[in-house]
Protein backbone atom coordinates (compact mmCIF):
# COMPACT_ATOMS: atom_id res chain seq x y z
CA UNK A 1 -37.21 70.02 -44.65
CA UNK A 2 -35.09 68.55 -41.97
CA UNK A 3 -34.91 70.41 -38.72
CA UNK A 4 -31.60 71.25 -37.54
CA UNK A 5 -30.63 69.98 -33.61
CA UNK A 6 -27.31 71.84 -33.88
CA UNK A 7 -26.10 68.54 -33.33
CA UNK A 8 -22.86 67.61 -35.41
CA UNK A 9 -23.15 64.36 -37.03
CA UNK A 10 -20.35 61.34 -36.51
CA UNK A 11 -17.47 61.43 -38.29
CA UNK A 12 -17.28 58.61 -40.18
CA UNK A 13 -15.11 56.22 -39.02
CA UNK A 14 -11.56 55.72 -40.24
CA UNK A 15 -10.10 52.14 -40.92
CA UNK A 16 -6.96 52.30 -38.67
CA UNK A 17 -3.61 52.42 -40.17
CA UNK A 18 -1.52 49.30 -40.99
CA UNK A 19 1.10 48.37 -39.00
CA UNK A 20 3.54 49.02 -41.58
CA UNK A 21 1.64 52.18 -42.37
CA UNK A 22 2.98 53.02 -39.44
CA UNK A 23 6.44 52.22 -39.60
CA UNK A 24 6.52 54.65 -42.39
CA UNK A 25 5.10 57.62 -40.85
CA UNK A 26 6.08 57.53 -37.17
CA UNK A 27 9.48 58.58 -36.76
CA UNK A 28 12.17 55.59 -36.44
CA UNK A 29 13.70 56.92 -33.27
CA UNK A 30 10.39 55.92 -31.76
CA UNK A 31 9.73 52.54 -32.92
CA UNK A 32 10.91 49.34 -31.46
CA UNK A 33 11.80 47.33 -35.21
CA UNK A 34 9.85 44.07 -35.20
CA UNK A 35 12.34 40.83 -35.25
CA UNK A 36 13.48 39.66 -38.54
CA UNK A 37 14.82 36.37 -39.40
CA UNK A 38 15.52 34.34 -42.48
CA UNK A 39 16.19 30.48 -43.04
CA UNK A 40 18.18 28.66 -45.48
CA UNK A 41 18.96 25.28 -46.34
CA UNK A 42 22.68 23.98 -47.47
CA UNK A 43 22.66 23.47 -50.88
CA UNK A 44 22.51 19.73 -52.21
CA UNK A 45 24.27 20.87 -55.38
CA UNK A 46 28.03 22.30 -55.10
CA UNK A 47 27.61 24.19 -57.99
CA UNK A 48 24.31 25.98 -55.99
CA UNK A 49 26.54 27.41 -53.29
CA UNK A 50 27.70 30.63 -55.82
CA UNK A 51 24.27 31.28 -56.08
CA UNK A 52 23.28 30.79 -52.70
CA UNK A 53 26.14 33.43 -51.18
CA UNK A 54 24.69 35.76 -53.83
CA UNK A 55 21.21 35.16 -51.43
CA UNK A 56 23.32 35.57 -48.57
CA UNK A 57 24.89 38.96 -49.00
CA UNK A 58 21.42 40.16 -50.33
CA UNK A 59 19.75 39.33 -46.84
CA UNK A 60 22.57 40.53 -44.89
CA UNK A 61 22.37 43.99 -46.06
CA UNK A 62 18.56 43.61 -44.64
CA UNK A 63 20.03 43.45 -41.06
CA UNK A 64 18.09 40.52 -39.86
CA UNK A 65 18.33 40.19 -36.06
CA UNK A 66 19.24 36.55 -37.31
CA UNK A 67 19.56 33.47 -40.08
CA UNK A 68 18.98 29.35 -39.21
CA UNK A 69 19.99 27.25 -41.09
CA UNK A 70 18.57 23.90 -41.68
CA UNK A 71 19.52 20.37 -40.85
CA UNK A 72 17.74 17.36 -42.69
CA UNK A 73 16.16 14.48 -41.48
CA UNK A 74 18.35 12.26 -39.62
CA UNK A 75 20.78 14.30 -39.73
CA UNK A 76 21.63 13.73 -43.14
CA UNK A 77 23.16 17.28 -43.97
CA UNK A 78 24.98 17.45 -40.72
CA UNK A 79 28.32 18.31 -42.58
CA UNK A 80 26.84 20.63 -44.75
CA UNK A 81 24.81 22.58 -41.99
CA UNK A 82 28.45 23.12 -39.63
CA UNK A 83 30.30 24.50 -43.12
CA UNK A 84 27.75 26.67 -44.17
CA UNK A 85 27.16 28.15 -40.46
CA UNK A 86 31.07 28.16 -39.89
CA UNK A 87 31.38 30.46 -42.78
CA UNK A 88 28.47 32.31 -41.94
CA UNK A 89 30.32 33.04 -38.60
CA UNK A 90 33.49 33.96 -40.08
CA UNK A 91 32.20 35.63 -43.09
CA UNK A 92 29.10 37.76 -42.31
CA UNK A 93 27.94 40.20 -39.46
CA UNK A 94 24.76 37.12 -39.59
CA UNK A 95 23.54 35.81 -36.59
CA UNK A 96 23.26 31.92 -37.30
CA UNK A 97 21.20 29.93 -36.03
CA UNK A 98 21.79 25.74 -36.63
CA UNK A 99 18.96 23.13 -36.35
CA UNK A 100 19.60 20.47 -34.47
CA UNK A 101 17.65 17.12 -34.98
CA UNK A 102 18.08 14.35 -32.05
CA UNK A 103 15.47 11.44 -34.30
CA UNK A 104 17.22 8.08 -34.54
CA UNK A 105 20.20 9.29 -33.41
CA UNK A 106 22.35 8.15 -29.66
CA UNK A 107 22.63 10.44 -27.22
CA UNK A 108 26.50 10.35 -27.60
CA UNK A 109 26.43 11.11 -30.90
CA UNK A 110 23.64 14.47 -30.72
CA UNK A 111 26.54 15.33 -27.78
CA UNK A 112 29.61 15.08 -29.97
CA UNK A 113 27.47 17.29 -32.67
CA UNK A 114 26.46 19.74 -30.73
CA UNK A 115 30.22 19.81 -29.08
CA UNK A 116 31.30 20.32 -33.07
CA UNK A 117 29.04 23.06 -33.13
CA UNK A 118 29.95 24.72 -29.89
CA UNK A 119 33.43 24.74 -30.96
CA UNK A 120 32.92 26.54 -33.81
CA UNK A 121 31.69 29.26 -32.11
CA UNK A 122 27.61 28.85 -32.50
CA UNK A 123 26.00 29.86 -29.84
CA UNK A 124 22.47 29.28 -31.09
CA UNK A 125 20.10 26.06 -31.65
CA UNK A 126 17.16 25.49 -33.18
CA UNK A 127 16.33 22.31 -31.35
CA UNK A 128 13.86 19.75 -33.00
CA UNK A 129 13.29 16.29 -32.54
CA UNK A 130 13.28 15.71 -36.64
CA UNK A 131 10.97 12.99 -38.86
CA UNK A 132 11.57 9.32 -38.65
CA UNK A 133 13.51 8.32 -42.11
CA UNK A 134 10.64 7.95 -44.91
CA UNK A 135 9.55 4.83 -46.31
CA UNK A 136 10.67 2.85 -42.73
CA UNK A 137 7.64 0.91 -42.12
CA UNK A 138 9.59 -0.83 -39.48
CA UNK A 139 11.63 1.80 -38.47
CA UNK A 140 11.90 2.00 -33.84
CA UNK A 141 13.65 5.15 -32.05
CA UNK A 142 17.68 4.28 -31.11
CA UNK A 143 17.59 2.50 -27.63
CA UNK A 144 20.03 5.22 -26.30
CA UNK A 145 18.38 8.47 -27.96
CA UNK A 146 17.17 11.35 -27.46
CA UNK A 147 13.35 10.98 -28.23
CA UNK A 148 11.67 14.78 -27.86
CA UNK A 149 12.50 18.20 -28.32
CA UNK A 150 12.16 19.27 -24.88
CA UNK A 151 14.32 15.95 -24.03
CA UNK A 152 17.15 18.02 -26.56
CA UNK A 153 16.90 21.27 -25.16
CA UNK A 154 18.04 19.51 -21.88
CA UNK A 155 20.69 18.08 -23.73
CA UNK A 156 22.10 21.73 -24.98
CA UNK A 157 21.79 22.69 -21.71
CA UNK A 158 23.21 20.14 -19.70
CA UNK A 159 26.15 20.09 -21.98
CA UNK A 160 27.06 24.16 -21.96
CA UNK A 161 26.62 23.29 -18.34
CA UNK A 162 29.21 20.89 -18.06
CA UNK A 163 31.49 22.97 -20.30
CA UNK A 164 31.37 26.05 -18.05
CA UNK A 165 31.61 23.87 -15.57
CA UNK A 166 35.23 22.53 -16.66
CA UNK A 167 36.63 25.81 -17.73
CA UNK A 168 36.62 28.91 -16.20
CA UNK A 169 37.29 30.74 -19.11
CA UNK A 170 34.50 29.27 -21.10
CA UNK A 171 32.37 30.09 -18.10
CA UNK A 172 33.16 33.85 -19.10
CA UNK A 173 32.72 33.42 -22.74
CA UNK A 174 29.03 32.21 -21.36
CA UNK A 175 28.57 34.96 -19.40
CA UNK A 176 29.38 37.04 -22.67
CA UNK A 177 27.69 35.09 -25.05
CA UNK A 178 24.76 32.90 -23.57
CA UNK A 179 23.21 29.80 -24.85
CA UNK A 180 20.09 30.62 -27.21
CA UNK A 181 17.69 27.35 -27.68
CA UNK A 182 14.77 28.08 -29.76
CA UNK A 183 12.33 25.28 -30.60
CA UNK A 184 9.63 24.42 -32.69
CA UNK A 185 5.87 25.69 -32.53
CA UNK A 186 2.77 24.28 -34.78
CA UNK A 187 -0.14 26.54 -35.26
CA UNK A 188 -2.62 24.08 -36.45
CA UNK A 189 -1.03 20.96 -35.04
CA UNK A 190 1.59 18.54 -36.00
CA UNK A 191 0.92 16.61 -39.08
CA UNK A 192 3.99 14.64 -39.29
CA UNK A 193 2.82 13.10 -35.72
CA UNK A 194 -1.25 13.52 -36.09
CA UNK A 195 -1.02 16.25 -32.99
CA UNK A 196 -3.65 18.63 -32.49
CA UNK A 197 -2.90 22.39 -31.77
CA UNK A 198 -3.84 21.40 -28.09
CA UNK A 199 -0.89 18.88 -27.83
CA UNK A 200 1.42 21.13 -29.31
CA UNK A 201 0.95 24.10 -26.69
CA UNK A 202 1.93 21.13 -24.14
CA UNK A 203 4.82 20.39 -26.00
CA UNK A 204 5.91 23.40 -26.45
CA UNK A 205 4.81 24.23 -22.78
CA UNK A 206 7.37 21.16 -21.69
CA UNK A 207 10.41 22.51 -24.06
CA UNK A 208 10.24 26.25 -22.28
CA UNK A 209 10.22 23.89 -18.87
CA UNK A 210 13.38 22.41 -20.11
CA UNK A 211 15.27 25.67 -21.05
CA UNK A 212 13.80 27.08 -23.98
CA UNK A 213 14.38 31.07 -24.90
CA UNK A 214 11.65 31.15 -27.45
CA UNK A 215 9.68 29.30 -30.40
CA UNK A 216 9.13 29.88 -34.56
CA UNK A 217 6.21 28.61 -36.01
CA UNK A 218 5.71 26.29 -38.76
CA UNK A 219 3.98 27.94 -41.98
CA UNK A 220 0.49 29.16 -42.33
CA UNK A 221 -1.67 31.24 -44.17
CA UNK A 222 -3.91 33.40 -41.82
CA UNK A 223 -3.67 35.27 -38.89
CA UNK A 224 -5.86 33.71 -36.77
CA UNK A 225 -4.09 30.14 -36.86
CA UNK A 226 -1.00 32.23 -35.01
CA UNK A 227 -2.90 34.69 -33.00
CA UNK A 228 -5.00 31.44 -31.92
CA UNK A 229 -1.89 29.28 -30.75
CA UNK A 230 0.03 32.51 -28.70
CA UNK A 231 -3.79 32.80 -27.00
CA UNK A 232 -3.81 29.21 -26.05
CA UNK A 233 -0.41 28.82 -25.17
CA UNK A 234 -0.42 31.84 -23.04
CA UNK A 235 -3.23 30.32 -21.46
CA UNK A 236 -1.49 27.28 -20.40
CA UNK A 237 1.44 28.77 -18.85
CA UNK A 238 3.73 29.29 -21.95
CA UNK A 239 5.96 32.91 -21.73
CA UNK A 240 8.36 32.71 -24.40
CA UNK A 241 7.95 34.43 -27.20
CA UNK A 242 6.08 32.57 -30.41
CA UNK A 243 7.50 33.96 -33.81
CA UNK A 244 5.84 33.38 -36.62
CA UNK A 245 7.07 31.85 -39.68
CA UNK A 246 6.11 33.07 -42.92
CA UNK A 247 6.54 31.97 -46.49
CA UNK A 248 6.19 34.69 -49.54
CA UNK A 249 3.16 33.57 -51.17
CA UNK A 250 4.17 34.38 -54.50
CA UNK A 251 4.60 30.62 -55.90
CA UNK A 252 1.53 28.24 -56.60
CA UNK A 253 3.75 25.37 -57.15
CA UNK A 254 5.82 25.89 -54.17
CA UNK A 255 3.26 26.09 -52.08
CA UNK A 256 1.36 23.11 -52.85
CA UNK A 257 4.63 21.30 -52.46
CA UNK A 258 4.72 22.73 -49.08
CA UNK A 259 0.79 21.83 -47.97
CA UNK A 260 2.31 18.40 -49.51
CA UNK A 261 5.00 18.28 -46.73
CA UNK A 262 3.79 20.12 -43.65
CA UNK A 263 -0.30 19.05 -44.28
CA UNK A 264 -0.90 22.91 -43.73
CA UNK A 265 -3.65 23.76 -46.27
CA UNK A 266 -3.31 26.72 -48.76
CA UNK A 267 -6.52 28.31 -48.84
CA UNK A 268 -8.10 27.92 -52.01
CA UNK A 269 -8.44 32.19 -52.71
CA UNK A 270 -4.55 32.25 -52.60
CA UNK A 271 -3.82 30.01 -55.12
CA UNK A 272 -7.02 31.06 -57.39
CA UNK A 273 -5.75 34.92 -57.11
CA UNK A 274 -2.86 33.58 -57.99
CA UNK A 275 -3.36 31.59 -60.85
CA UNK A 276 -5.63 33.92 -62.23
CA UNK A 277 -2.86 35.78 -64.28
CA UNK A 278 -0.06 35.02 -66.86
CA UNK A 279 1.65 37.55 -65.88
CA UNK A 280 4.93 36.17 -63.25
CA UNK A 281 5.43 40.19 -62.69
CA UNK A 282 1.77 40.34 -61.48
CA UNK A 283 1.54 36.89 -60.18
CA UNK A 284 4.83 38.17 -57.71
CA UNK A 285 3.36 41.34 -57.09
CA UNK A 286 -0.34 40.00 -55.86
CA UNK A 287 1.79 37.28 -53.73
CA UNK A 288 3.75 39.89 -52.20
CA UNK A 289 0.73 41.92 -51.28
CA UNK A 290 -0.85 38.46 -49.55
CA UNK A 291 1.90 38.11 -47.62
CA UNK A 292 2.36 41.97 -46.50
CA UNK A 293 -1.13 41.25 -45.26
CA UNK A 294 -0.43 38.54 -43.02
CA UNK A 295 2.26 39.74 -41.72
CA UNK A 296 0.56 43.02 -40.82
CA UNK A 297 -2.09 40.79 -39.37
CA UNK A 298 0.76 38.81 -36.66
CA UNK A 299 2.68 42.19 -35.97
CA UNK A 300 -0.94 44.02 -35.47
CA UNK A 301 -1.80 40.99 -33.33
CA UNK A 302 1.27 41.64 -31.15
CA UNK A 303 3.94 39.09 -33.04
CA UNK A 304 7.88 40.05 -31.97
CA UNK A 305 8.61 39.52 -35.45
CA UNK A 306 8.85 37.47 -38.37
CA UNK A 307 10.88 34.57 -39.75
CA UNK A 308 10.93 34.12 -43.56
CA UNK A 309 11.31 31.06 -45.33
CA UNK A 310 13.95 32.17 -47.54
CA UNK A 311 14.39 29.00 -49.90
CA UNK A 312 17.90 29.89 -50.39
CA UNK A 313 16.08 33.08 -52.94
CA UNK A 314 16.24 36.53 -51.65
CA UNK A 315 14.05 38.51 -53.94
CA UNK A 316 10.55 37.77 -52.28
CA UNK A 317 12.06 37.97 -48.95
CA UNK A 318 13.28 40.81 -49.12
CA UNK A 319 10.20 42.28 -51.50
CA UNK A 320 8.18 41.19 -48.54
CA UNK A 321 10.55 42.82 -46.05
CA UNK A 322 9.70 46.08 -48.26
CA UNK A 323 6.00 45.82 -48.17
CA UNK A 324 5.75 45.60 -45.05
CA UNK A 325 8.76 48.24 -44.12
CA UNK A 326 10.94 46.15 -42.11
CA UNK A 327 13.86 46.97 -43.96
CA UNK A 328 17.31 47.54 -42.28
CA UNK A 329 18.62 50.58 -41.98
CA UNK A 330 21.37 49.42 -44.52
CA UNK A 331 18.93 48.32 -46.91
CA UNK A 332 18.66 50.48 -50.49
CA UNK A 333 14.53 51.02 -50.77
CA UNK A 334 13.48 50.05 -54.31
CA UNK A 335 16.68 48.39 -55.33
CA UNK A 336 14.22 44.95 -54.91
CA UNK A 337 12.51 43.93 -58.00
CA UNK A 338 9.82 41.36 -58.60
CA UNK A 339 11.41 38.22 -60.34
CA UNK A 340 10.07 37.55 -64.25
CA UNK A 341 11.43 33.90 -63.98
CA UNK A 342 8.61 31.48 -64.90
CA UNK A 343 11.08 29.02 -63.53
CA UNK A 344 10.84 27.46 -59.83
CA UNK A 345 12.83 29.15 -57.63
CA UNK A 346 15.09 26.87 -55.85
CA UNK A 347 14.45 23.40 -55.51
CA UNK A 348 10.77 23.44 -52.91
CA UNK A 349 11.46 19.78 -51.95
CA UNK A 350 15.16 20.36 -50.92
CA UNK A 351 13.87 22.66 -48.02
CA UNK A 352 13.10 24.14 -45.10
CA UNK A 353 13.51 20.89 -44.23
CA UNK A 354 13.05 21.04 -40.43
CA UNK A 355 11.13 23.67 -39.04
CA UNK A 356 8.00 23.30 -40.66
CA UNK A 357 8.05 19.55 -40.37
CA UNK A 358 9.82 19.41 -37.40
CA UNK A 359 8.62 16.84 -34.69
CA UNK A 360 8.10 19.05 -31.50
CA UNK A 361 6.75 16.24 -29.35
């Protein structure tokens, strides 16, 4: 027989609660909601842009703290970006963001754009230097451009400058409404330029120098690629904050599509626990869980927030946003409901189309 010490054994130890565990059981008065942020693309299709205001009123009742909206390559959806940010403005209670892109393009003309912009009413950037056009072998920077991010985020900020500058009243307006830069951030590196995740924490080190408020992250897939980055760049002098960008892992094809454009790889468990069922109710609803995961992982880690990549769909996004209780306020729980469409959804090659392969250098 066993003598007794009068010793009581250990507890056994208890896993700690979720973040999101959390949410749901400490009272809201007393929590400080984690940032959340969508982006969308401009539709390519007319007939798409029904279907994409459908997204839009969907997200907005989510509250996000705000929505960017992309800008392709070169510019090339420059008229598209201003309408569908315009309305946003005049439409919504949505925060917009618009991506700005300076590759192959004159400083006078990335001056008169953002002027458009400005006169609009946006007040926020999402400033990225953008891919050379594909397939240009030959293809050399303009002679008069604007050739980094960091060189862009001057830009903004030289021009808002010059406008407060010239009015007094716009000064005010300023004052009221300040300038918001954010720029680009790459957790394992940039693959569109063959940078390493040491390169990009001095890039992203030289865009705060030149004005930047903060940074979203291209895609990835585990915690400790974002954790990792915020550690070195913290360590090298950067203070803004990092978001992360996250995509709902609830697609095989979409995501392979993406490791196809950003060079990110999927880890080989996700898609294999994904393509292990039939099911596109299951298949959503193990996705879903993946991604609740990782984005308990970045919050837990000390992330401000998250930024979904939306692809112009709202039912992930927002199934995600439930998972991981970061629902506004405004929000209807359980009125989200996995899709059952064994179709794509959205077109994965028409976007994001700058942030995760944005050029940062």
């Amino acid at each position: 027989m066993t003598a007794v010490t009068g010793t009581r054994a250990p507890a056994p130890a208890v896993e700690a609660p979720t973040r999101s565990a959390r949410r749901r059981s400490e009272p809201a008065a007393a929590l400080d909601r984690p940032t959340v942020s969508f982006e969308l693309f401009p539709p390519r299709d007319l007939d798409a842009a029904p279907r994409l205001w459908s997204t839009v009123r969907e997200l907005e009742a989510a509250e996000p703290d705000f929505v960017s909206v992309t800008y392709g390559a070169s510019g090339r959806t420059r008229q598209t970006t201003r309408a569908l940010v315009t309305r946003l403005l005049r439409e919504t209670t949505l925060n917009p963001i618009a991506h700005l892109t300076c590759v192959g393009t004159s400083r006078a003309e990335v001056a008169t754009i953002v002027e458009e912009f400005l006169d609009e009413g946006v007040r926020s950037f999402l400033a990225l230097r953008g891919d050379p056009p594909a397939g240009q072998a030959d293809w050399q920077p303009h002679p008069d451009g604007v050739d980094t991010a960091a060189g862009l985020v001057e830009l903004l900020r030289e021009i808002e400058h010059r406008r407060c500058a010239g009015s007094p009243a716009q000064a005010v307006r300023a004052r009221v409404r300040p300038l918001s830069v954010a720029v680009a951030a790459f957790p394992r590196g940039n693959h569109a330029t063959g940078g390493t995740r040491q390169q990009d924490v001095q890039a992203l080190l030289a865009k705060q120098e030149a004005g930047a408020d903060f940074a979203i992250t291209q895609v990835f897939f585990d915690a400790e690629a974002y954790l990792g980055l915020v550690a070195e760049a913290r360590r090298a002098g950067v203070t803004i904050p990092i978001v992360p960008g996250i995509i709902p892992t609830t697609d095989p094809a979409r995501l392979l599509r993406v490791q196809e454009l950003t060079g990110v790889p999927v880890p080989r468990s996700l898609l294999e626990l994904l393509g292990s069922v039939d099911d596109p109710a299951e298949r959503h609803r193990r996705g879903i869980r993946a991604s609740v995961d990782l984005v308990d992982g970045v919050l837990d880690g000390g992330a401000p927030g998250v930024h979904v990549y939306t692809f112009n769909r709202h039912e992930a996004a927002l199934d995600l946003l439930e998972g991981a209780d970061l629902r506004g306020s405004r929000a209807t729980p359980g009125t989200s409901h996995p899709t059952t469409s064994t179709e794509p959804a959205g077109d994965p090659a028409a976007g994001p189309t700058t942030t995760p392969r944005g050029n940062p250098s």
